[in-house]
Protein backbone atom coordinates (compact mmCIF):
# COMPACT_ATOMS: atom_id res chain seq x y z
CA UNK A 1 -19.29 25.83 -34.80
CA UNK A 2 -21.46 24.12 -37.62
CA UNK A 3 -24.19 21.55 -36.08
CA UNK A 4 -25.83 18.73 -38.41
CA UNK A 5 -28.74 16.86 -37.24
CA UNK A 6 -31.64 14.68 -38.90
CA UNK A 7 -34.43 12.68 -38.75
CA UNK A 8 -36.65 14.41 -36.45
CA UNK A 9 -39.35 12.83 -37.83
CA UNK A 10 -42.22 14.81 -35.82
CA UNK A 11 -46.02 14.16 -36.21
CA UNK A 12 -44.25 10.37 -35.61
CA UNK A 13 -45.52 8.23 -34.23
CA UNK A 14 -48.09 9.53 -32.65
CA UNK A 15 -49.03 14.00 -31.23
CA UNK A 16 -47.82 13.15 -27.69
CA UNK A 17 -44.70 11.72 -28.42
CA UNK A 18 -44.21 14.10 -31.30
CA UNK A 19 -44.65 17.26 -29.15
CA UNK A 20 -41.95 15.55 -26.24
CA UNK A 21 -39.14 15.15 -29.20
CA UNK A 22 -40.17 18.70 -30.51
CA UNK A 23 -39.81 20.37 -27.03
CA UNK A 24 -36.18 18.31 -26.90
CA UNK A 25 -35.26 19.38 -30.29
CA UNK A 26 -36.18 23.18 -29.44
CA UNK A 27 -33.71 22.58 -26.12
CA UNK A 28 -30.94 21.70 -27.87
CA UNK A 29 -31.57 24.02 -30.98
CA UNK A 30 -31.29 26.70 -27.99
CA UNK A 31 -28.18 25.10 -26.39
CA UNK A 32 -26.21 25.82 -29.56
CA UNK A 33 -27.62 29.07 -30.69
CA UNK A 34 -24.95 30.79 -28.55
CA UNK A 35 -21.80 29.67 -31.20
CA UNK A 36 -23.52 28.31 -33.64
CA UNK A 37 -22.78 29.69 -37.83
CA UNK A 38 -24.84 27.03 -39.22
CA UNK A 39 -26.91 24.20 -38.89
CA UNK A 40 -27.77 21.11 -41.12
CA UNK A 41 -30.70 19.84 -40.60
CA UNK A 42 -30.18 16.79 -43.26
CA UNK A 43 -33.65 14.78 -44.01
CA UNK A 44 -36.82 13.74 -42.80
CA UNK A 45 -37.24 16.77 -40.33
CA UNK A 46 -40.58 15.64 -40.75
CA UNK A 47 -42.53 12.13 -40.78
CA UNK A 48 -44.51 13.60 -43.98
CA UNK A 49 -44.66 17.50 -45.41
CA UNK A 50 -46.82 18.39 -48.21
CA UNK A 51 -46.95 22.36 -49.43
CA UNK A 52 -50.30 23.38 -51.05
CA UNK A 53 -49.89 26.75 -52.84
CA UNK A 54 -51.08 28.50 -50.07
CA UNK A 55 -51.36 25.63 -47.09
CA UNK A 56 -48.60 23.60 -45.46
CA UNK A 57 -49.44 20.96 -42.90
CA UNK A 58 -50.57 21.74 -39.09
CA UNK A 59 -48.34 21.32 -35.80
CA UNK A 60 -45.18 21.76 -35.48
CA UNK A 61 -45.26 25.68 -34.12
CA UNK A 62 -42.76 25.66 -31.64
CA UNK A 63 -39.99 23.78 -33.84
CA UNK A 64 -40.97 26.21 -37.04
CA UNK A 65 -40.80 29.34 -34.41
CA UNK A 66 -37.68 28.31 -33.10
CA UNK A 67 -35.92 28.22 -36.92
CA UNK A 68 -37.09 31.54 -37.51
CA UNK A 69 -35.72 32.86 -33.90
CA UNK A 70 -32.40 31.27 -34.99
CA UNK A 71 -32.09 32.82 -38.48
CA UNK A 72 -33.05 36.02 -37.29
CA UNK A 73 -30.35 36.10 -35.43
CA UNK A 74 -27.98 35.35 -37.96
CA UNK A 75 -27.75 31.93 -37.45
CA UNK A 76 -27.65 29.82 -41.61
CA UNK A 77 -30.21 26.49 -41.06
CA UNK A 78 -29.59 24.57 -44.42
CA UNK A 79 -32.49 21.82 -44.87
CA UNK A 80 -31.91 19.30 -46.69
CA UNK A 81 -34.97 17.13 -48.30
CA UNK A 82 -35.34 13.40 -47.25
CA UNK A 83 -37.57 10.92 -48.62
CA UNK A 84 -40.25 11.77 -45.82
CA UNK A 85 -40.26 15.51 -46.76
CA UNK A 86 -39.62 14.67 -50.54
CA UNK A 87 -42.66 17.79 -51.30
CA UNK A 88 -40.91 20.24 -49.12
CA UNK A 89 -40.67 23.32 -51.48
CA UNK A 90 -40.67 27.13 -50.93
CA UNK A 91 -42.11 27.58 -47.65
CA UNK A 92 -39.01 27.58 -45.40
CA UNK A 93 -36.59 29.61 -47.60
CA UNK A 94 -39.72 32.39 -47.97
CA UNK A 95 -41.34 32.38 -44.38
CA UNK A 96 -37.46 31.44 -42.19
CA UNK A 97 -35.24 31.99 -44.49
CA UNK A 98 -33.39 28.51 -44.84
CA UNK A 99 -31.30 27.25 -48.06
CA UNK A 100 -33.12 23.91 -49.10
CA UNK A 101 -31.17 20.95 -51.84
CA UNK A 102 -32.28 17.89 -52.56
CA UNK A 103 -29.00 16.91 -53.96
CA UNK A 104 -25.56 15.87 -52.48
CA UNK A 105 -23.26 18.95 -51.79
CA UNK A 106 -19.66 18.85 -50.59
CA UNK A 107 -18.97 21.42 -48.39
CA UNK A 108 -15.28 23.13 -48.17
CA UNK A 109 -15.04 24.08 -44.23
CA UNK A 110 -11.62 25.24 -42.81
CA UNK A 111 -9.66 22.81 -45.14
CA UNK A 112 -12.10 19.84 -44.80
CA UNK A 113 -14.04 18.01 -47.43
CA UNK A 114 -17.49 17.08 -45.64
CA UNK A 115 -20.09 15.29 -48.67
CA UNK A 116 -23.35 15.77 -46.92
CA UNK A 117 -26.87 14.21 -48.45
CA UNK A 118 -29.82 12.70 -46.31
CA UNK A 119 -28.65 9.36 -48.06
CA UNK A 120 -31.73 7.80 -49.37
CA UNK A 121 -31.17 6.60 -52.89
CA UNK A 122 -27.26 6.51 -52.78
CA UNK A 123 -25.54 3.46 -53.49
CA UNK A 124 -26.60 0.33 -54.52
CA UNK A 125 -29.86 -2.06 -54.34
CA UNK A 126 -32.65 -0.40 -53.20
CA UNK A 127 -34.33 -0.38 -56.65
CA UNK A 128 -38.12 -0.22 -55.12
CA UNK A 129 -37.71 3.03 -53.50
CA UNK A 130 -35.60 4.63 -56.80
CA UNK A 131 -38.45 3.72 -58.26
CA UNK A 132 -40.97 5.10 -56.30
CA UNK A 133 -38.73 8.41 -55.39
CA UNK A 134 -39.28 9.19 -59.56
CA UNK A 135 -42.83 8.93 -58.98
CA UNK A 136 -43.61 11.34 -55.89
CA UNK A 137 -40.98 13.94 -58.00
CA UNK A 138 -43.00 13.73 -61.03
CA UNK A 139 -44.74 16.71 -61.29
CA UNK A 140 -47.75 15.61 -63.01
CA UNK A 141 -47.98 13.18 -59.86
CA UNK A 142 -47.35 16.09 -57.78
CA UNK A 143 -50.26 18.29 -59.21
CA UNK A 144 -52.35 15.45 -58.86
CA UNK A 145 -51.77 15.10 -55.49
CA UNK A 146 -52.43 18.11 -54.82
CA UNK A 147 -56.18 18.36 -56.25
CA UNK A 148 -57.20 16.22 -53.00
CA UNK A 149 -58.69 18.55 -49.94
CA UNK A 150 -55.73 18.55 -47.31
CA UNK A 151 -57.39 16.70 -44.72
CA UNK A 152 -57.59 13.84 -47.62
CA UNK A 153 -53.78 13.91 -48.39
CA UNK A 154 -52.25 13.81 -45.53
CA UNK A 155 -54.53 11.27 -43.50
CA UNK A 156 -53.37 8.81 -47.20
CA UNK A 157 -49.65 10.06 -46.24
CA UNK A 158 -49.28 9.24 -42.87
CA UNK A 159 -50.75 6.13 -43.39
CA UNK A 160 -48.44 5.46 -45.75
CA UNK A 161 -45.60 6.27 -43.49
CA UNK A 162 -46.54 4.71 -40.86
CA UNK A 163 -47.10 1.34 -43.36
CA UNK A 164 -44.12 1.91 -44.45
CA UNK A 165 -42.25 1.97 -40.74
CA UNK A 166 -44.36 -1.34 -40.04
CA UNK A 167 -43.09 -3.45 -43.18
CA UNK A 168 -39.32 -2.35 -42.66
CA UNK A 169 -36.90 -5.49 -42.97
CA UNK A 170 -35.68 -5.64 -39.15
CA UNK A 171 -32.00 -6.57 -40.88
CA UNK A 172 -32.16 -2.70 -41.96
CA UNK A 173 -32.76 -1.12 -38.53
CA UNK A 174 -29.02 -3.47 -37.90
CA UNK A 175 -25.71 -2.36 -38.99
CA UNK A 176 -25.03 -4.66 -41.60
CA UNK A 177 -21.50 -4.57 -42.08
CA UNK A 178 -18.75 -2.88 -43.84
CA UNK A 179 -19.16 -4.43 -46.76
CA UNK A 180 -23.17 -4.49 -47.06
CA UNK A 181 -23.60 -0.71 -45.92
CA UNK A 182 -24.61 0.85 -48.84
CA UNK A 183 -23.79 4.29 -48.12
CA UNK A 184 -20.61 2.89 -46.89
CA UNK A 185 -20.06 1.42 -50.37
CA UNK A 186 -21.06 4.99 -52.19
CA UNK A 187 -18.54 6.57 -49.76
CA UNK A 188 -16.04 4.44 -50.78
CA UNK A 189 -17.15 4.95 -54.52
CA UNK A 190 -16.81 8.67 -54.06
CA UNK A 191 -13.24 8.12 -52.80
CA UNK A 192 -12.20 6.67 -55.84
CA UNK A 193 -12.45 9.92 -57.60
CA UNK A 194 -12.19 12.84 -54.89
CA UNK A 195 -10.50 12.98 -50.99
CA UNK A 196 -13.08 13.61 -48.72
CA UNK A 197 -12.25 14.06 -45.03
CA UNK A 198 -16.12 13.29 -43.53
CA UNK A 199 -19.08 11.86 -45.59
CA UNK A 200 -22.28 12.79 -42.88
CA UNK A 201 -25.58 11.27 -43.42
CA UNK A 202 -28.73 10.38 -41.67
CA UNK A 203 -31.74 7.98 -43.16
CA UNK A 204 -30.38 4.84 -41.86
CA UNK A 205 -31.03 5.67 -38.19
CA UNK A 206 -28.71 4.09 -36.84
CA UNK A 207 -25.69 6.50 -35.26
CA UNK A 208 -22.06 5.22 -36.90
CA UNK A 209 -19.09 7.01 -37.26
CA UNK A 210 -16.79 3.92 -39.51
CA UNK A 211 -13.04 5.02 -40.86
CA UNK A 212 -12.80 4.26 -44.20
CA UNK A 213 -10.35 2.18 -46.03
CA UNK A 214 -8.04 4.68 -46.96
CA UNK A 215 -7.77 5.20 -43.05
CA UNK A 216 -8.19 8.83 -43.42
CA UNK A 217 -11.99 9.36 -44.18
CA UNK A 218 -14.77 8.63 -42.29
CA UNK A 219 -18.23 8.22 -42.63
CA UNK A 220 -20.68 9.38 -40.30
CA UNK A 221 -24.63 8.73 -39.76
CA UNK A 222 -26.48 10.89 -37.82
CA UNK A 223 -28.99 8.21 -36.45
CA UNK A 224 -32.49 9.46 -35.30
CA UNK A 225 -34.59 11.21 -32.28
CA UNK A 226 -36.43 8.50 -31.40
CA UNK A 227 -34.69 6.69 -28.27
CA UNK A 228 -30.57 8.24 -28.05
CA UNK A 229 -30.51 11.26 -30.09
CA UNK A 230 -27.43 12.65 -31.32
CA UNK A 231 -25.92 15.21 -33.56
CA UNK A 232 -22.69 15.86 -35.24
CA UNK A 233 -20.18 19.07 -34.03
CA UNK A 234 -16.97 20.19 -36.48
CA UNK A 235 -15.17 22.64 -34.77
CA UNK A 236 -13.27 23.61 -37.75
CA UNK A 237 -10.84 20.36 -37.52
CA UNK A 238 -12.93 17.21 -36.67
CA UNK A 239 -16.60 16.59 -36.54
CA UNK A 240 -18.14 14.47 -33.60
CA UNK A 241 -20.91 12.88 -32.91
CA UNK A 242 -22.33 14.07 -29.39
CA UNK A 243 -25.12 12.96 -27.62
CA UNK A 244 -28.05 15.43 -27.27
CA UNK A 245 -28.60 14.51 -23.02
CA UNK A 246 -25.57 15.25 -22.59
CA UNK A 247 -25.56 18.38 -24.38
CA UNK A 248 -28.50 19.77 -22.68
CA UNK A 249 -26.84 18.95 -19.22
CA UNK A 250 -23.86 20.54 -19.67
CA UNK A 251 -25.68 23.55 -21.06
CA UNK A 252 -27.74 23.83 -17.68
C-alpha cells in the first residue's frame, strides 16, 4: 500500500496542541507500518524548519524517531517541501534516510498516473507569495538568515507564521468552486498535455477529492491535522481518502 499525508504542521499553534497531533500522527504512522511500501508525506510537515549547518530546530522527537523506526524497516518516506518547510535540506535524507523534492513528480504506480506536489505556487494568481517563495530560495537570503543565533530565527519565523495564519482571506479556508480552485485549474492545465489518473495535493487544507472534466481524473487534497485529519490510500487501483479516527479504530 502507498500512504500520502500532509500538513502536519507541528510546533502549531501552540507545544500542547502540537505534542497531541504528534502523538496522533505517530498512531497512525504505526497503524500502517504493517503493509505499508511508501509514504508521502507532501508539505508543511512542519509549521517552520530551518537547518543550520550543524543545528536543526528543537521538538519534534517522537515524530522524527518514528520516521527513522519506519525506514529502518524498509519502509520509503518521500518528503516533499512545502512553503512552511521551504529550508528543509539534508538533514532527513542523512540522519532517516528519506528522498526529499521540492518539485512536482508524477509517479507511475501499477498503471496509474498520480502528479503529486504540496501545491503552493501552482496555478494561477497568487503573485505575492511567488514572489516571496523566490526570496526565502535565494541563497544569498538564505546565508543571511542564517548568520542570526537560532533562538533569533526561529522566534522571527514563527511569528511570521503565525501572522501569516492570522491575515489569511477566510474565502481561502472555503472551497471556492470548480472554476476558482486554482490547483483545480493547473490540474486541468496538466490534462491538456498528459492523462493523469489522480493529481494529490495538500496546502489548501481543505480535504476534496473533485472528478475532473474529462470524467476520468480526479483531483485530490489531502486537507490538514488540525480538526478531521485524513490521508490518502492507493491500493494499486484507486486512491482514497480515509479518515485517520477511523483508521486508528479499526487498527485497535
Amino acid at each position: 500500500m502507498i500512504y500520502f499525508a500532509s500538513d502536519f504542521h507541528l510546533g502549531s499553534p501552540n507545544l500542547t496542541e502540537s505534542k497531541k497531533r504528534e502523538r496522533l500522527i505517530c498512531r497512525w504512522l504505526d497503524s500502517i507500518s504493517s503493509d505499508a511500501t511508501d509514504i508521502y508525506l507532501l508539505g508543511d510537515v512542519f509549521d517552520f524548519w530551518f537547518e543550520y549547518k550543524k543545528v536543526v530546530p528543537k521538538g519534534n522527537i517522537r515524530f522524527l524517531g518514528k520516521l527513522a523506526e519506519l525506514t529502518d524497516q524498509g519502509i520509503r518516506i518521500h518528503l516533499c517541501v512545502g512553503n512552511h518547510d521551504l529550508w528543509i535540506r539534508d538533514y532527513f535524507k542523512e540522519e532517516i534516510n528519506i528522498r526529499i523534492f521540492t518539485q512536482p513528480e508524477i509517479l507511475l504506480l501499477y498503471n496509474r498516473k498520480i502528479y503529486i506536489h504540496h501545491g503552493d505556487g501552482l496555478g494561477p494568481g497568487d503573485y505575492g507569495y511567488k514572489f516571496i517563495k523566490k526570496i526565502f530560495l535565494n541563497p544569498i537570503c538564505q546565508k543571511l538568515f542564517s548568520w542570526l543565533h537560532p533562538d533569533i530565527a526561529i522566534g522571527i519565523a514563527e511569528k511570521l507564521s503565525k501572522s501569516s495564519r492570522k491575515n489569511t482571506n477566510p474565502k481561502e479556508k472555503k472551497y471556492l468552486g470548480y472554476e476558482k480552485e486554482y490547483l483545480t485549474l493547473y490540474s486541468e492545465e496538466i490534462l491538456q498535455t498528459e492523462q493523469i489518473d489522480y493529481f494529490i495535493f495538500g496546502h489548501r487544507h481543505l480535504q476534496l477529492d473533485i472528478l475532473l472534466s474529462n470524467n476520468q481524473s480526479r483531483y485530490i487534497n489531502l486537507g490538514d491535522w488540525y480538526k478531521s485529519p485524513k490521508f490518502a490510500k492507493f491500493n494499486g487501483e484507486t486512491v482514497e481518502l480515509k479518515d485517520v479516527n477511523s483508521q486508528l479504530t479499526s487498527h485497535l
